[in-house]
C-alpha atoms as a PDB file:
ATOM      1  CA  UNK A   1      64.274 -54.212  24.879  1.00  0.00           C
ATOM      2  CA  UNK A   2      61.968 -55.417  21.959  1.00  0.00           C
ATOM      3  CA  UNK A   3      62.049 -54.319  18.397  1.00  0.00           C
ATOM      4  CA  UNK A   4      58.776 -52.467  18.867  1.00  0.00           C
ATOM      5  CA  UNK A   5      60.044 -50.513  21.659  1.00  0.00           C
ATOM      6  CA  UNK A   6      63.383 -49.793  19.977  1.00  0.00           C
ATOM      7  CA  UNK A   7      61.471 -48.668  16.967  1.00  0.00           C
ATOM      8  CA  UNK A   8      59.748 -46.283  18.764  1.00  0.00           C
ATOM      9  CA  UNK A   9      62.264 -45.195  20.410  1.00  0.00           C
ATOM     10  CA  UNK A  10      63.893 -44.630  16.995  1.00  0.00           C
ATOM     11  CA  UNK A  11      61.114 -42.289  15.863  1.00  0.00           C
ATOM     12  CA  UNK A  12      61.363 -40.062  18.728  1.00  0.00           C
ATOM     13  CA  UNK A  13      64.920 -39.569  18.502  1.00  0.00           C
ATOM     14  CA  UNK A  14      64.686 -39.017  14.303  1.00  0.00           C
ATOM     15  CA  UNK A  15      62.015 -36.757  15.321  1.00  0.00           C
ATOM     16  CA  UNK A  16      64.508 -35.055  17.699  1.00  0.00           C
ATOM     17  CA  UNK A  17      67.231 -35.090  15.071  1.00  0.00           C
ATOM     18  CA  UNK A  18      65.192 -33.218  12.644  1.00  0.00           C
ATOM     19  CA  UNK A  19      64.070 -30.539  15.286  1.00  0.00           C
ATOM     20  CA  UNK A  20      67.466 -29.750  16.425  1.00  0.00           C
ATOM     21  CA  UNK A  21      69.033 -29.516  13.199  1.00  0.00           C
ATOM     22  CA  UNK A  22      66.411 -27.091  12.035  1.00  0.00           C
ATOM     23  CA  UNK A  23      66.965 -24.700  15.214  1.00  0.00           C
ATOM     24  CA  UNK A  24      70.908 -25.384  14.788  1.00  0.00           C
ATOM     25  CA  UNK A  25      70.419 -23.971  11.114  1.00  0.00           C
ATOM     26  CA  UNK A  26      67.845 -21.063  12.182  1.00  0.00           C
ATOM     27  CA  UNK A  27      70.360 -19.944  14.883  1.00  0.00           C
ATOM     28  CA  UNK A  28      73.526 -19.710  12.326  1.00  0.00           C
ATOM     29  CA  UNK A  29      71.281 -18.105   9.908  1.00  0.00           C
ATOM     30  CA  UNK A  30      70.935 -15.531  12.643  1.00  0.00           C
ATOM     31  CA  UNK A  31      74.455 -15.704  13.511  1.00  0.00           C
ATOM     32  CA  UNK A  32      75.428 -15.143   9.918  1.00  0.00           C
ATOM     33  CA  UNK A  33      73.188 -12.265   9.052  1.00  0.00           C
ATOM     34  CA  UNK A  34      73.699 -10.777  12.117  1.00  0.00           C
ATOM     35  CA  UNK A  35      77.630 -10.572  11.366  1.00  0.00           C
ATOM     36  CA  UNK A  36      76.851  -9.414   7.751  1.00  0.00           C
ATOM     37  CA  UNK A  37      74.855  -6.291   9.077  1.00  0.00           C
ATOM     38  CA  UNK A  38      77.633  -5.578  12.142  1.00  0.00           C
ATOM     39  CA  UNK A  39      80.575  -5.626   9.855  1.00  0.00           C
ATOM     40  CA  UNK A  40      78.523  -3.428   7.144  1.00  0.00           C
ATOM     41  CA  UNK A  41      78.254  -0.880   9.082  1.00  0.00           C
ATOM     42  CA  UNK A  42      74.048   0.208   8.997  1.00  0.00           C
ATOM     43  CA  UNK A  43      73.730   1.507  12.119  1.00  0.00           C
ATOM     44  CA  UNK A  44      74.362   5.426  12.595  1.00  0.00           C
ATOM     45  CA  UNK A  45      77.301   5.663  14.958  1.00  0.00           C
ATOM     46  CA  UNK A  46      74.528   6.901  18.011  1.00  0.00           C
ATOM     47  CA  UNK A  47      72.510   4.139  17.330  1.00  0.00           C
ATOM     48  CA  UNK A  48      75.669   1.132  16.842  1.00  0.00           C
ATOM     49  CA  UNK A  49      77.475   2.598  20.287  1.00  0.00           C
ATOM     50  CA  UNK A  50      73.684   2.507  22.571  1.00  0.00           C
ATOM     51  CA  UNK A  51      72.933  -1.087  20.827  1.00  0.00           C
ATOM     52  CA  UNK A  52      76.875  -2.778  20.784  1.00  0.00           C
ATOM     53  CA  UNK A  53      76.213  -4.024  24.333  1.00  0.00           C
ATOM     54  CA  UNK A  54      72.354  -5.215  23.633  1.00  0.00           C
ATOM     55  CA  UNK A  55      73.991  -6.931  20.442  1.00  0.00           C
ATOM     56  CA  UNK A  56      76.784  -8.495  22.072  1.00  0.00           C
ATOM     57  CA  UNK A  57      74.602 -10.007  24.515  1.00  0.00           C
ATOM     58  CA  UNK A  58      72.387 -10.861  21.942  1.00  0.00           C
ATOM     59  CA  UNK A  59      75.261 -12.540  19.886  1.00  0.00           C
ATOM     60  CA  UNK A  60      77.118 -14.458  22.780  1.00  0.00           C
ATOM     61  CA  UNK A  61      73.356 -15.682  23.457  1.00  0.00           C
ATOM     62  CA  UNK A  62      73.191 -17.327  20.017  1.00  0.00           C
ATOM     63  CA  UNK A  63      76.497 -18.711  20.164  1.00  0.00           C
ATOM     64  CA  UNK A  64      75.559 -20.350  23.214  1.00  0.00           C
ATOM     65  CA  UNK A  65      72.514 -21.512  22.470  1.00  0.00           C
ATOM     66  CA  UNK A  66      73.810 -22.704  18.576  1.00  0.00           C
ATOM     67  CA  UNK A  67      76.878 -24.811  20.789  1.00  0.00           C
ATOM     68  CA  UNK A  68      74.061 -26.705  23.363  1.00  0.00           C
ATOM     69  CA  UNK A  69      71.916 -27.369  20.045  1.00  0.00           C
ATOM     70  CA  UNK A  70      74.780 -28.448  18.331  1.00  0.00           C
ATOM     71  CA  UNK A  71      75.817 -30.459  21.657  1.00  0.00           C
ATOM     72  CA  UNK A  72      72.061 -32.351  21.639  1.00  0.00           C
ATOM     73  CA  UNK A  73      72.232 -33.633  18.162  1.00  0.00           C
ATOM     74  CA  UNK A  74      75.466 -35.241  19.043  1.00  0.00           C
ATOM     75  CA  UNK A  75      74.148 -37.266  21.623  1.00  0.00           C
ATOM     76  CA  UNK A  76      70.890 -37.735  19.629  1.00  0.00           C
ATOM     77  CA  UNK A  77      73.058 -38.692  16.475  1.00  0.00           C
ATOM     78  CA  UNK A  78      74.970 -41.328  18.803  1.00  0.00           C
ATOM     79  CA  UNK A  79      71.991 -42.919  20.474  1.00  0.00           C
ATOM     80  CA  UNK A  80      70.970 -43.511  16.560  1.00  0.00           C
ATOM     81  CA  UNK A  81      74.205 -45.510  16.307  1.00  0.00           C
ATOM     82  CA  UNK A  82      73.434 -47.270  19.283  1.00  0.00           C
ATOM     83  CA  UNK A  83      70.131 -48.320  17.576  1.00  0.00           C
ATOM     84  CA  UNK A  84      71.802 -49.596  14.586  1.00  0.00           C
ATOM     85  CA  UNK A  85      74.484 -51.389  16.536  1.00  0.00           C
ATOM     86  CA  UNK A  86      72.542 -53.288  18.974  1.00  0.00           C
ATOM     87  CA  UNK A  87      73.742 -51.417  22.268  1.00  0.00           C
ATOM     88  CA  UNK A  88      70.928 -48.822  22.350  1.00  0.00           C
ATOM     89  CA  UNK A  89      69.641 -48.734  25.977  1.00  0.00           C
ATOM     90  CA  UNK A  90      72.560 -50.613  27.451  1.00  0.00           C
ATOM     91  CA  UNK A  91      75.012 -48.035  30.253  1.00  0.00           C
ATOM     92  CA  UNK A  92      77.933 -47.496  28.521  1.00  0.00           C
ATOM     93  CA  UNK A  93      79.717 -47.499  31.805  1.00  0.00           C
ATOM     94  CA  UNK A  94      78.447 -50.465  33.593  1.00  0.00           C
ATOM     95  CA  UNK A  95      76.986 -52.761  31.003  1.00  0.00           C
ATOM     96  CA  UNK A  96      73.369 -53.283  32.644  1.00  0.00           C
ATOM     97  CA  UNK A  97      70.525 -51.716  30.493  1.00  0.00           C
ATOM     98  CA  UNK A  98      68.714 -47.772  31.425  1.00  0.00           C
ATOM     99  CA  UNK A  99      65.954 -48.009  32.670  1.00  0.00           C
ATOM    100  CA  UNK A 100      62.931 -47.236  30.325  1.00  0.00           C
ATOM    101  CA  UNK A 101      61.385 -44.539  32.555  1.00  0.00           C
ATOM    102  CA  UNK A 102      64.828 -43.166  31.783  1.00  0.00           C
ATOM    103  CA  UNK A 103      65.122 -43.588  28.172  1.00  0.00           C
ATOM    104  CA  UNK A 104      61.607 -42.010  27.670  1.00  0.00           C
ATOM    105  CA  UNK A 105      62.294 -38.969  29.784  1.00  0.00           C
ATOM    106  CA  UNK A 106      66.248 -38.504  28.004  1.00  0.00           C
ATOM    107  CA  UNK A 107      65.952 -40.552  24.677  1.00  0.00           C
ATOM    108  CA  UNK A 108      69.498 -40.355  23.618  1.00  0.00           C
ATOM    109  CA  UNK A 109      70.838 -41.190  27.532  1.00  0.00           C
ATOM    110  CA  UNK A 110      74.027 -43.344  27.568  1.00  0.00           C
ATOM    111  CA  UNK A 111      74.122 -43.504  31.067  1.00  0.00           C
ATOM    112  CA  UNK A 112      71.862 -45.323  33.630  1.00  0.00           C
ATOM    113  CA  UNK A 113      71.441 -42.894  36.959  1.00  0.00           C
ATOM    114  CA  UNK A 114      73.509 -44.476  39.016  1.00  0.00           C
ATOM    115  CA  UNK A 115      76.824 -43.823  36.510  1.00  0.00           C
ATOM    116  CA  UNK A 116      75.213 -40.610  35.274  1.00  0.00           C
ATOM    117  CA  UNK A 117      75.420 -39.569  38.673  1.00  0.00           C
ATOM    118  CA  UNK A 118      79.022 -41.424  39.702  1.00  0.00           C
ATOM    119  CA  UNK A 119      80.435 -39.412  36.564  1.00  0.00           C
ATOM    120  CA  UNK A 120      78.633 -35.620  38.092  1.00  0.00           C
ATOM    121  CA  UNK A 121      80.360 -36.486  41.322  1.00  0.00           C
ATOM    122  CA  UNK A 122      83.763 -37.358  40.034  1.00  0.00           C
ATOM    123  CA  UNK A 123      83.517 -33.523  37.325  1.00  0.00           C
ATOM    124  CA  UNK A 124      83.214 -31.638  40.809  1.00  0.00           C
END
């Protein structure tokens, strides 16, 4: 891959980064006022019993979504490595280089298809 491709590439995935870590932040912001309030206690009793299952949902949502945000900038902050250490775009399972058309669509992928799909098959 050239440098002007890997450049770009670059600036989509710092891009990315700064996305994700702003969500990440706005969800445990959420998370942590959201604790502050339960464990206050400023709900009448009537209104904390109807609303503890709405807000539990509502809670284990967050947490979920916080982990898969938190999950993303992993593999966003390791395709950055990749970039500085020469390997970006190059499987990490079979040595041949992802396809651009792959790389474009998943920016931080580490796997071409073909092992991407080998290591699905072998998790079921």
């Amino acid at each position: 891959m050239n440098k002007k491709k890997m450049a770009a590439f670059k600036k989509i995935l710092l891009r990315e980064k700064e996305i994700l870590e702003k969500q990440y932040r706005d969800l445990e912001q959420g998370n942590l006022l959201a604790s502050q309030s339960d464990f206050s206690g400023e709900m009448p009793f009537e209104e904390e019993y109807a609303a503890s299952g709405t807000s539990t949902f509502e809670r284990e949502r967050d947490l979920s979504l916080s982990e898969n945000v938190k999950d993303l900038l992993q593999k966003v902050n390791e395709a950055l490595e990749r970039i500085e250490n020469g390997t970006y775009g190059i499987c990490e399972m079979c040595g041949l280089p992802i396809p651009e058309e792959r790389l474009e669509a998943l920016p931080y992928a580490n796997l071409c298809i073909s092992c991407k799909q080998k290591e699905e098959q072998a998790m079921r």
